[in-house]
N, C-alpha and C. Protein backbone atom coordinates (compact mmCIF):
# COMPACT_ATOMS: atom_id res chain seq x y z
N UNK A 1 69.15 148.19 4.32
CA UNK A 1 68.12 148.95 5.02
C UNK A 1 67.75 150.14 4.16
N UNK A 2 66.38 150.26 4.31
CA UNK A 2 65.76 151.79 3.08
C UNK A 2 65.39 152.69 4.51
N UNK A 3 65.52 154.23 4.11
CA UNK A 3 65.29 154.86 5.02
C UNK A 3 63.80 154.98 5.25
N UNK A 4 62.95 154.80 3.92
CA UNK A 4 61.43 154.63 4.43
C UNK A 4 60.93 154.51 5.78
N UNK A 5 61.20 153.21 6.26
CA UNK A 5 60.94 152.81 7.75
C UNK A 5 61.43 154.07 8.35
N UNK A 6 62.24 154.37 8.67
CA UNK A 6 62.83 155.28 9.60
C UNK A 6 61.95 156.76 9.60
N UNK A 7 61.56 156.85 8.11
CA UNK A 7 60.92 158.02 7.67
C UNK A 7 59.65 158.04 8.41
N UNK A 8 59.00 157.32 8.27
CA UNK A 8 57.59 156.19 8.74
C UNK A 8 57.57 156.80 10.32
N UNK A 9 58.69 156.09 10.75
CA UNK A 9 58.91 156.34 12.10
C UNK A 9 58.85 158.16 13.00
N UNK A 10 59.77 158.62 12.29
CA UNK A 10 59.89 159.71 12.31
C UNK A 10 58.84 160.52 12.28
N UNK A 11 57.80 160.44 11.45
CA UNK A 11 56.70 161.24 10.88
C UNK A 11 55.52 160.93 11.34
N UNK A 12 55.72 159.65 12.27
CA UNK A 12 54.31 159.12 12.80
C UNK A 12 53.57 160.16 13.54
N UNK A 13 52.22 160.20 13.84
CA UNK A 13 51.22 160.74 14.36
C UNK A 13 50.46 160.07 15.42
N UNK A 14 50.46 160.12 16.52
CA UNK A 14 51.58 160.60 17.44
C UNK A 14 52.90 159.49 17.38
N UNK A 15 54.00 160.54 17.60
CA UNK A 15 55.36 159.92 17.58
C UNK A 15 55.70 158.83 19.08
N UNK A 16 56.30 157.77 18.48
CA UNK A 16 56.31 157.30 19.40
C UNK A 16 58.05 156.78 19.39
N UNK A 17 58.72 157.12 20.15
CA UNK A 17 59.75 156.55 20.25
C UNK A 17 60.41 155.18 19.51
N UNK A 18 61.90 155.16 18.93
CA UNK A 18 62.30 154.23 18.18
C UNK A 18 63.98 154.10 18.24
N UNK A 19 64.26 152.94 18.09
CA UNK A 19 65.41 152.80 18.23
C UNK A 19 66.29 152.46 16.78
N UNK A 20 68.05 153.05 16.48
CA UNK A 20 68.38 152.31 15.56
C UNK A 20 69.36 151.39 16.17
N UNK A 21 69.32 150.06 15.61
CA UNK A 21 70.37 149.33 15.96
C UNK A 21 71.87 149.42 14.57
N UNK A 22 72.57 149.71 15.34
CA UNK A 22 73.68 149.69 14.00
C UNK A 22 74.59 148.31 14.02
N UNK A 23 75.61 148.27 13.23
CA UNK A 23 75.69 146.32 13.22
C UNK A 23 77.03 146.27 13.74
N UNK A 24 77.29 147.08 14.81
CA UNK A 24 78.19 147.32 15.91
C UNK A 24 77.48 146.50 16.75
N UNK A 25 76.38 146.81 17.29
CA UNK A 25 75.28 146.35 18.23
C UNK A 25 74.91 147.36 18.98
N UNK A 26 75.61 148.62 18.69
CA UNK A 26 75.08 150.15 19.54
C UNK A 26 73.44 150.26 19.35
N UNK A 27 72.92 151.02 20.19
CA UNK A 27 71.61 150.97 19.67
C UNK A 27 71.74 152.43 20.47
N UNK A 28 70.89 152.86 19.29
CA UNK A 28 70.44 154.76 19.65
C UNK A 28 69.13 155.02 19.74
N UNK A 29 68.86 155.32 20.51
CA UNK A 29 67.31 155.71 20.75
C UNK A 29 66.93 157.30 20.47
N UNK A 30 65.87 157.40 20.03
CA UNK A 30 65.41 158.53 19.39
C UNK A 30 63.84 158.52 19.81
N UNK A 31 64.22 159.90 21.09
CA UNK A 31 62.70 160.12 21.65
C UNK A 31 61.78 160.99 21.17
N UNK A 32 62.33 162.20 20.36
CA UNK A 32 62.02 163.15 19.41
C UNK A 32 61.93 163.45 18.02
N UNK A 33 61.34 163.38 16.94
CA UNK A 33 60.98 163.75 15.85
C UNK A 33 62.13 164.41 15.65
N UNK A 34 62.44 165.75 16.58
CA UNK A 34 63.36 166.51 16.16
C UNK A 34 65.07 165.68 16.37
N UNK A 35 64.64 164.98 16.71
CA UNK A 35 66.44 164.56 17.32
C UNK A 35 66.97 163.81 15.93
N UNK A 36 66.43 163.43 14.81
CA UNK A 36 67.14 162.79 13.86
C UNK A 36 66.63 163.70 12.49
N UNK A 37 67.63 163.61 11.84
CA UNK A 37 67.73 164.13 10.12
C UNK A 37 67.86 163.34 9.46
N UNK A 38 67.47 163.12 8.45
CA UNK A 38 66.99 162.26 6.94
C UNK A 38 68.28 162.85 5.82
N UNK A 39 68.92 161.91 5.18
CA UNK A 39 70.10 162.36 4.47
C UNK A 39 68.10 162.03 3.02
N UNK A 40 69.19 163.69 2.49
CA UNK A 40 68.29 163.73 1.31
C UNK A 40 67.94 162.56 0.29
N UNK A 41 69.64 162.33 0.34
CA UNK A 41 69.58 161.25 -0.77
C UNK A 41 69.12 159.85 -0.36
N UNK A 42 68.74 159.99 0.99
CA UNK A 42 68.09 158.21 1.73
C UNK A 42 69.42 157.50 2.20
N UNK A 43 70.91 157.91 2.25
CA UNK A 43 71.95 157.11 2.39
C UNK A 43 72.30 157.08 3.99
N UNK A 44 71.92 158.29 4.40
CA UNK A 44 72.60 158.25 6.19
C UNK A 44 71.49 158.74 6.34
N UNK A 45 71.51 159.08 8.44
CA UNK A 45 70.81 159.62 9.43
C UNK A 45 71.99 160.48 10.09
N UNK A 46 71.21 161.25 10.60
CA UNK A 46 72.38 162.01 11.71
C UNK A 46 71.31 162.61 12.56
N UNK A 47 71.98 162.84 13.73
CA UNK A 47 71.24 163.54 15.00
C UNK A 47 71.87 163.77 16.22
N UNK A 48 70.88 163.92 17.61
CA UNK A 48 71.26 163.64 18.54
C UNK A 48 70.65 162.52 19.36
N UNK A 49 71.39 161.75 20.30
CA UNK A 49 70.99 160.76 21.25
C UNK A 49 70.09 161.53 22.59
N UNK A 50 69.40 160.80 23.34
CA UNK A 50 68.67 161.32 24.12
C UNK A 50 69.54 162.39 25.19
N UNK A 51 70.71 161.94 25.32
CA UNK A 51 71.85 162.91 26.24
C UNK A 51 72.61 163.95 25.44
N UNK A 52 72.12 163.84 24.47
CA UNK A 52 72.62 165.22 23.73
C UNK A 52 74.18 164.73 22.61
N UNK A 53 74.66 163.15 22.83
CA UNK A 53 75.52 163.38 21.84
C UNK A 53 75.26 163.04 20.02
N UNK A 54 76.18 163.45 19.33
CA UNK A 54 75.67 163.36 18.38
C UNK A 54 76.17 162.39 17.71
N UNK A 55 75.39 161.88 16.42
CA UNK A 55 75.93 160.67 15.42
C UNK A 55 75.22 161.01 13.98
N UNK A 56 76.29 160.07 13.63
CA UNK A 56 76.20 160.15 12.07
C UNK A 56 75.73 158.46 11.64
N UNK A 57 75.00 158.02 10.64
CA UNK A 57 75.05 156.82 10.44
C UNK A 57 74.48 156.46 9.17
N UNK A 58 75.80 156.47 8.27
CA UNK A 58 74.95 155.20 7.19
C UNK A 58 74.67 154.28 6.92
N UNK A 59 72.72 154.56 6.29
CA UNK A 59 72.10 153.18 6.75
C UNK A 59 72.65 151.60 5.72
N UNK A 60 74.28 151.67 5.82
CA UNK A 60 74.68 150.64 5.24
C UNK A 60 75.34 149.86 6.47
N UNK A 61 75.27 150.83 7.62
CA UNK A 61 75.87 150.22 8.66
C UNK A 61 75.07 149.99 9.84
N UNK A 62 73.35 150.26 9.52
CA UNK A 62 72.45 149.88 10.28
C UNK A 62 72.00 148.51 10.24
N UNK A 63 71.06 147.63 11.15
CA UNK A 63 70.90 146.33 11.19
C UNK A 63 69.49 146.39 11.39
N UNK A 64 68.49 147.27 11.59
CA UNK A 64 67.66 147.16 12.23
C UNK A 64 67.07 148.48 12.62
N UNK A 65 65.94 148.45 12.73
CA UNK A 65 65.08 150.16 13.64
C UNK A 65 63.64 149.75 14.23
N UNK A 66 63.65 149.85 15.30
CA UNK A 66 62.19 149.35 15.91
C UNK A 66 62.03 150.26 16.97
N UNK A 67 60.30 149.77 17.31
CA UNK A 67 60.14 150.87 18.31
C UNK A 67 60.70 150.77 19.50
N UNK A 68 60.77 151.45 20.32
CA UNK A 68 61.45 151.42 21.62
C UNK A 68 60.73 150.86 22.64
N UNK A 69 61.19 149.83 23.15
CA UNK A 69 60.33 148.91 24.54
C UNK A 69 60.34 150.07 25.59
N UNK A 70 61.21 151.47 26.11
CA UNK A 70 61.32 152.20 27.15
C UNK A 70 59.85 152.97 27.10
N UNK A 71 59.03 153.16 28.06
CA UNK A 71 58.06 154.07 27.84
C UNK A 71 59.35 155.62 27.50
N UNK A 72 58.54 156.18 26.92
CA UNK A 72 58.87 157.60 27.04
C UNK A 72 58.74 158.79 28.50
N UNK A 73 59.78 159.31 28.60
CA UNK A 73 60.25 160.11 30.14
C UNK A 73 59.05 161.40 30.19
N UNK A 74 58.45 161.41 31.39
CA UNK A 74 57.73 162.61 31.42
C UNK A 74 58.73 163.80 30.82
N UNK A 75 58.07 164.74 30.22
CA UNK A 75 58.83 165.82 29.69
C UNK A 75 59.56 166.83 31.18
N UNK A 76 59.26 166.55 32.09
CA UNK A 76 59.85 167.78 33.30
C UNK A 76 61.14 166.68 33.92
N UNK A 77 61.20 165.02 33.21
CA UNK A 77 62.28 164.60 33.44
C UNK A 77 63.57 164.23 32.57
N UNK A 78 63.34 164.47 31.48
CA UNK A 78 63.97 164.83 30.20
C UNK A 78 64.97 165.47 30.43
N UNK A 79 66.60 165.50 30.37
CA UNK A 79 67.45 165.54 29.97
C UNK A 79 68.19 166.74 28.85
């Protein structure tokens, strides 16, 4: 996996929600631009999950990143 996509994702105009699948089968969803960081060197991600916990993940242990089938939560129900 190249972090491009993810970058792509991240940076879109307007942002639209995306998920990573890691090859656990966890899948983390990322409703915010701000909720994930870009490892400089393109090797990991790190952030927070929509409930606030956090992860680390290198994308050697990702399987996958697509957009998210969930609509996105009105913001006054957000978490």
């Amino acid at each position: 996996m190249r972090i491009d996509k993810i970058r792509k994702l991240k940076w879109a105009d307007p942002f639209r929600p995306f998920e990573l699948i890691a090859q656990t089968g966890d899948v983390i969803r990322i409703e915010r631009s701000s909720a994930i960081a870009l490892a400089p060197n393109g090797l990991s991600v790190a952030g927070f999950d929509p409930i606030g916990k956090s992860f680390y993940l290198p994308l050697a242990e990702l399987s996958a990143v697509r957009l998210s089938r969930l609509k996105r939560l009105p913001r006054d129900e957000r978490r």
